[in-house]
C-alpha atoms as a PDB file:
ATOM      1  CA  UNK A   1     -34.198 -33.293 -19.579  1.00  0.00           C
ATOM      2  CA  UNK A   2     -31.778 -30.047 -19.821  1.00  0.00           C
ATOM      3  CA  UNK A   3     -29.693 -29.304 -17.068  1.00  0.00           C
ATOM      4  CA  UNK A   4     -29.194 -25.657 -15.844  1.00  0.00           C
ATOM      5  CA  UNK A   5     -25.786 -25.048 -15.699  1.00  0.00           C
ATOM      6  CA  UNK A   6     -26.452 -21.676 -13.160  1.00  0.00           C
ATOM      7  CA  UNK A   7     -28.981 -23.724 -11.172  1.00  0.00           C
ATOM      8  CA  UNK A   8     -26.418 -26.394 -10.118  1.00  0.00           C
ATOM      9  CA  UNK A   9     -24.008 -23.865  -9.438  1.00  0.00           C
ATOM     10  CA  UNK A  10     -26.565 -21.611  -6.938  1.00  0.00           C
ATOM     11  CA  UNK A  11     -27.006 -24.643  -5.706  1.00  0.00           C
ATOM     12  CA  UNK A  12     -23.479 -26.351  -5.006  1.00  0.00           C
ATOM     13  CA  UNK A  13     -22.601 -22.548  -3.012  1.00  0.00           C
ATOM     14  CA  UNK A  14     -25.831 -22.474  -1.667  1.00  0.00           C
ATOM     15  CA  UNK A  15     -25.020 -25.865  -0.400  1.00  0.00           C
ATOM     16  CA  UNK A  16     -21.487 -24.706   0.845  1.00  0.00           C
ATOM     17  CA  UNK A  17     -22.731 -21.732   2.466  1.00  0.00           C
ATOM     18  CA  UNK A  18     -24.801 -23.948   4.603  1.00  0.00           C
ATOM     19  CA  UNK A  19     -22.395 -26.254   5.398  1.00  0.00           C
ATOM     20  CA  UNK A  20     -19.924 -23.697   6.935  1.00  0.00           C
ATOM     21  CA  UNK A  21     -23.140 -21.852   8.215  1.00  0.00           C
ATOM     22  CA  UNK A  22     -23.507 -24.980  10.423  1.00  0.00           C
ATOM     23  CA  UNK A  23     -20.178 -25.855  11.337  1.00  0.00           C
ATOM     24  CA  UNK A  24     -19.975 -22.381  13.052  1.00  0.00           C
ATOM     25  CA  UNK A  25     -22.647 -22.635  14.451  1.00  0.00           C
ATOM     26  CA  UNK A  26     -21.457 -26.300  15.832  1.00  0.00           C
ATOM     27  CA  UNK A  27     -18.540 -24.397  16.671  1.00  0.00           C
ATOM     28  CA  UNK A  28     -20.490 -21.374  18.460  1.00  0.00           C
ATOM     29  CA  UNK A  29     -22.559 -24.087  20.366  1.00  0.00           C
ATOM     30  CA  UNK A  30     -20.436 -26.223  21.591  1.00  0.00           C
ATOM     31  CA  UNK A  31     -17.276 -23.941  22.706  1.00  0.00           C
ATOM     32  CA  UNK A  32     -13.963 -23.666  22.090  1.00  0.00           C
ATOM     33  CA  UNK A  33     -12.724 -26.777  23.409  1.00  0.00           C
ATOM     34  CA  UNK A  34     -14.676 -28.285  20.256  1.00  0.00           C
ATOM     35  CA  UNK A  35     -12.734 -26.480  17.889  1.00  0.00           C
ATOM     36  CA  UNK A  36      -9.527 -28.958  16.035  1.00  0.00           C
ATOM     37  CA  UNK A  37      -6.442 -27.973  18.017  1.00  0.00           C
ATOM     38  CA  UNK A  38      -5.046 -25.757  15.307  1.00  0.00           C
ATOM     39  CA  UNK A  39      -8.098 -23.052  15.988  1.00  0.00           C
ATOM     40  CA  UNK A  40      -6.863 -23.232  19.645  1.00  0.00           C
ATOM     41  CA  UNK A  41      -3.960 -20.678  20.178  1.00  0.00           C
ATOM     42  CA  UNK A  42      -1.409 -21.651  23.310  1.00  0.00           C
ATOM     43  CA  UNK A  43      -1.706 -18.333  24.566  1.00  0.00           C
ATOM     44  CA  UNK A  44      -1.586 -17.049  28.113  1.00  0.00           C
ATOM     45  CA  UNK A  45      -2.755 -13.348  29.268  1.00  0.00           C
ATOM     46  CA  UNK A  46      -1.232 -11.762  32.426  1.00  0.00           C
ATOM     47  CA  UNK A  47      -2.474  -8.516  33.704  1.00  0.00           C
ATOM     48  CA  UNK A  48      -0.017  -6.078  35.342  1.00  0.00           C
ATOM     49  CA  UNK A  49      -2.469  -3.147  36.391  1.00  0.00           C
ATOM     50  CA  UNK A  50      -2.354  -0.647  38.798  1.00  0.00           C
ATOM     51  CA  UNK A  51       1.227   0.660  40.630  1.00  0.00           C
ATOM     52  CA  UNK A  52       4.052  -1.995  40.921  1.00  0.00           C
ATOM     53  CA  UNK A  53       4.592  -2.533  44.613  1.00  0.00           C
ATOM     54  CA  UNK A  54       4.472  -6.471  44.627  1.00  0.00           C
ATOM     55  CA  UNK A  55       5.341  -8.827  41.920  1.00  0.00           C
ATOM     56  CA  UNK A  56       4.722 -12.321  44.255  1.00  0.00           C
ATOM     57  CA  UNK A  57       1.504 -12.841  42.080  1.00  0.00           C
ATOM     58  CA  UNK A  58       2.696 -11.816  38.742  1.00  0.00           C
ATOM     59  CA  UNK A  59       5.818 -14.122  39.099  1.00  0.00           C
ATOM     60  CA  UNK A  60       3.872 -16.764  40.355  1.00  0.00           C
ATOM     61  CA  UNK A  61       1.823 -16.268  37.174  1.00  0.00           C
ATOM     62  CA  UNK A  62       4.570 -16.515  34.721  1.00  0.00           C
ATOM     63  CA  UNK A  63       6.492 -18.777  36.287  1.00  0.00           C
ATOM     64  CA  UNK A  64       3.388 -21.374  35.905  1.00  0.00           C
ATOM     65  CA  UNK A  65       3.542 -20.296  32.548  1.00  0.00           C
ATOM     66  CA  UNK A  66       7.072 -21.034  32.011  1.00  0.00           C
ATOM     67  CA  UNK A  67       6.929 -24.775  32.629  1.00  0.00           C
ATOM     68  CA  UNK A  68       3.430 -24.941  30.888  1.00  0.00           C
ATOM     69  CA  UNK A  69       4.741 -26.290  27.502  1.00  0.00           C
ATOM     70  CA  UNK A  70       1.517 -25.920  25.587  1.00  0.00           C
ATOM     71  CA  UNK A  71       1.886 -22.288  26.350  1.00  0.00           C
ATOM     72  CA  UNK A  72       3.918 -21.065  23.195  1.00  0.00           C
ATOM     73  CA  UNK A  73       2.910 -17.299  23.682  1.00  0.00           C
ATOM     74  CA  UNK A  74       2.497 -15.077  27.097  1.00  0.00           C
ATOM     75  CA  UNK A  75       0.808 -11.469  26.382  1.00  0.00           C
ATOM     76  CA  UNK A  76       1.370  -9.494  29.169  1.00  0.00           C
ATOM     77  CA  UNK A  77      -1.565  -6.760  29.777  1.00  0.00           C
ATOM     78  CA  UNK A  78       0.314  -3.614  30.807  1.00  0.00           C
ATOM     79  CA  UNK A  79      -2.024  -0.463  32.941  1.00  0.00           C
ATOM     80  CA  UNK A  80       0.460   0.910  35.174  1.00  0.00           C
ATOM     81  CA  UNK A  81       1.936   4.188  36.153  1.00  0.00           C
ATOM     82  CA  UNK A  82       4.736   2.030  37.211  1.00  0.00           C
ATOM     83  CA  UNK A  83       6.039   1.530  40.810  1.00  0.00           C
ATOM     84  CA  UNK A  84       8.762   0.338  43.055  1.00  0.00           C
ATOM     85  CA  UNK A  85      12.138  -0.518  41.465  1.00  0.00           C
ATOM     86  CA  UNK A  86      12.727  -3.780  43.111  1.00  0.00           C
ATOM     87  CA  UNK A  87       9.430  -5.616  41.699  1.00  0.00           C
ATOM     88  CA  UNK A  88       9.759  -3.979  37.904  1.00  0.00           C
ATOM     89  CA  UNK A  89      13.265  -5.321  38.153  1.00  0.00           C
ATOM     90  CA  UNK A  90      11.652  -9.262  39.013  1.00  0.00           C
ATOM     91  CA  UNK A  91       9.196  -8.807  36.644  1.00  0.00           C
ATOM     92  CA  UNK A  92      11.764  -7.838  33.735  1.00  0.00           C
ATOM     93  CA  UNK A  93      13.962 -10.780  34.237  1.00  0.00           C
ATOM     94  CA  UNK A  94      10.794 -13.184  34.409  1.00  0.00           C
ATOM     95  CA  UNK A  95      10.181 -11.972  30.838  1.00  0.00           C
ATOM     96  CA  UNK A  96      13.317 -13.033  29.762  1.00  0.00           C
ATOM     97  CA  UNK A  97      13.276 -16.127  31.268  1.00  0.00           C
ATOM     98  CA  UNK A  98      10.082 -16.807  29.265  1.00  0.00           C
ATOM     99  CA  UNK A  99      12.290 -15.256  25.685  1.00  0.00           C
ATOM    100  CA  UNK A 100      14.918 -17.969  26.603  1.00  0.00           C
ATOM    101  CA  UNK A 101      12.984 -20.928  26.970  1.00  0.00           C
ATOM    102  CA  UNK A 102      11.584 -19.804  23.506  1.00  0.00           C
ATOM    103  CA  UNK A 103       8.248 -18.704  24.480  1.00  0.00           C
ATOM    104  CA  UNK A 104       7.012 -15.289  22.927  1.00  0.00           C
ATOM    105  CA  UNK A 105       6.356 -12.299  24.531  1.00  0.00           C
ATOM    106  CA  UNK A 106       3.558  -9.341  23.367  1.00  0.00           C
ATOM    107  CA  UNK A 107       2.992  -6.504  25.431  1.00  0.00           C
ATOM    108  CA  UNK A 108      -0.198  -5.097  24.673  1.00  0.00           C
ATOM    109  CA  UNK A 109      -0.234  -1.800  26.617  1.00  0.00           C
ATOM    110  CA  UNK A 110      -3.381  -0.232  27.955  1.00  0.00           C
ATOM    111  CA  UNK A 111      -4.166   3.421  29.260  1.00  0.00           C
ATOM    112  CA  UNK A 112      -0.948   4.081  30.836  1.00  0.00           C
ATOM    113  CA  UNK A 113       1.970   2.123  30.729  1.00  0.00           C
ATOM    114  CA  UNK A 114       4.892   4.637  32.093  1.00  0.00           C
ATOM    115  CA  UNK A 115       8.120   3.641  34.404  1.00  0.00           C
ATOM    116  CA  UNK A 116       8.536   0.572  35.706  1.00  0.00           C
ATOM    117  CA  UNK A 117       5.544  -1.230  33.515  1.00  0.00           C
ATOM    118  CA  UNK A 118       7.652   0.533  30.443  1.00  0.00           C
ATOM    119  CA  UNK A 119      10.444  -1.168  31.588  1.00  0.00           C
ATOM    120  CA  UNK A 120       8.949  -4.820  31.760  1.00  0.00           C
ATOM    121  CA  UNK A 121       7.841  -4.312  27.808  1.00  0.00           C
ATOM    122  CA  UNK A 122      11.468  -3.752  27.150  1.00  0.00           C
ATOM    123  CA  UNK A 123      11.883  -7.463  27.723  1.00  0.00           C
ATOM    124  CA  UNK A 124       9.116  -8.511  25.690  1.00  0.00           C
ATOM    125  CA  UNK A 125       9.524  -9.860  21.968  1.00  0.00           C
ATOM    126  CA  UNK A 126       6.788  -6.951  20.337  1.00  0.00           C
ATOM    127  CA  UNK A 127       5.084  -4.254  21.902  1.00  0.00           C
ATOM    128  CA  UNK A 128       1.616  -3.277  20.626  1.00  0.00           C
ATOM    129  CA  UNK A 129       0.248   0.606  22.432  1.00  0.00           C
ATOM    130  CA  UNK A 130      -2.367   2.276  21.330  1.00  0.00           C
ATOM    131  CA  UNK A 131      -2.096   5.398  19.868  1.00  0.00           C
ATOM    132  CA  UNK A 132      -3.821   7.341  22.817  1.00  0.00           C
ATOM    133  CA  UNK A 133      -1.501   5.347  25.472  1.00  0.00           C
ATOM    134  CA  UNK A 134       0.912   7.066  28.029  1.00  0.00           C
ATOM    135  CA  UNK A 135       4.388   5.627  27.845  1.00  0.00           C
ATOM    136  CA  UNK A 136       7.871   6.304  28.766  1.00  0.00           C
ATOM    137  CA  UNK A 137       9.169   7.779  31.184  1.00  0.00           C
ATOM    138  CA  UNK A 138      11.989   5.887  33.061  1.00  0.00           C
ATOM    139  CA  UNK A 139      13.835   7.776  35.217  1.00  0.00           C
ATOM    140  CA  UNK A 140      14.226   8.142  39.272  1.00  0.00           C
ATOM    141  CA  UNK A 141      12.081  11.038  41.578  1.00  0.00           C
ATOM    142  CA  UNK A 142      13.894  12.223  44.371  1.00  0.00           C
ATOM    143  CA  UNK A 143      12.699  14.103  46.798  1.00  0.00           C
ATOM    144  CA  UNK A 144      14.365  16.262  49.354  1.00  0.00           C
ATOM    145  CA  UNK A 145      13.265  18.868  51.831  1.00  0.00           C
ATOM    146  CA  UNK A 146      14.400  22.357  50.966  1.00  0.00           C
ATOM    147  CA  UNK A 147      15.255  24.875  54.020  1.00  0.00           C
END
């Protein structure tokens, strides 16, 4: 009996196709937690949106990610026009806290990121904006009452 060389190769990739066709779908099914641990990313996400007038729940946030060891990689979430000196300020030297104990830092910058939010990405490793995002803008309003 001849052998067709083209048949047993459709059917060796047909074969293959299935077989990773089925482990995704394994993978799909049963969640992330099923995937081998080098699929599964230490990576933690904290939002800053909105003004800055309180850090207490942000720096409780990275803080818990500080002593996490399986977190290798924070990526902070920055919407903010900014805010209030005081809690930028906390936030900032968080970040670095997390750069020294050799942890990354992405900012990933949303709509607006402007003053004090602008500020906090300065401590971060990389910054990723999109091209239609409003940034900048550190600087100090003062206002006084002309007579």
């Amino acid at each position: 009996m001849k052998k067709h060389p083209i048949l047993v190769i459709f059917l060796i990739l047909f074969g293959l196709a299935l077989f990773f066709l089925f482990l995704l779908a394994g993978l799909a099914f049963f969640g992330a937690s099923a995937a081998p641990s080098f699929l599964r990313a230490p990576i933690a996400i904290v939002k800053i949106e909105g003004s800055i007038y309180n850090s207490d729940d942000t720096l409780e946030d990275l803080q818990e990610h500080l002593e996490d060891d399986e977190v290798k990689v924070v990526v902070l979430r920055l919407d903010s026009p900014g805010g209030a000196v005081g809690p930028s300020q906390e936030i900032y030297e968080h970040v670095k806290k997390l750069r020294a104990a050799d942890k990354k830092v992405v900012v990933s910058m949303g709509t607006v990121a402007a003053s004090g939010a602008y500020y906090i990405a300065a401590a971060a490793d990389k910054i990723v904006a999109n091209s239609g995002t409003i940034t900048g803008s550190i600087g100090v309003i003062m206002e006084t009452y002309g007579v």
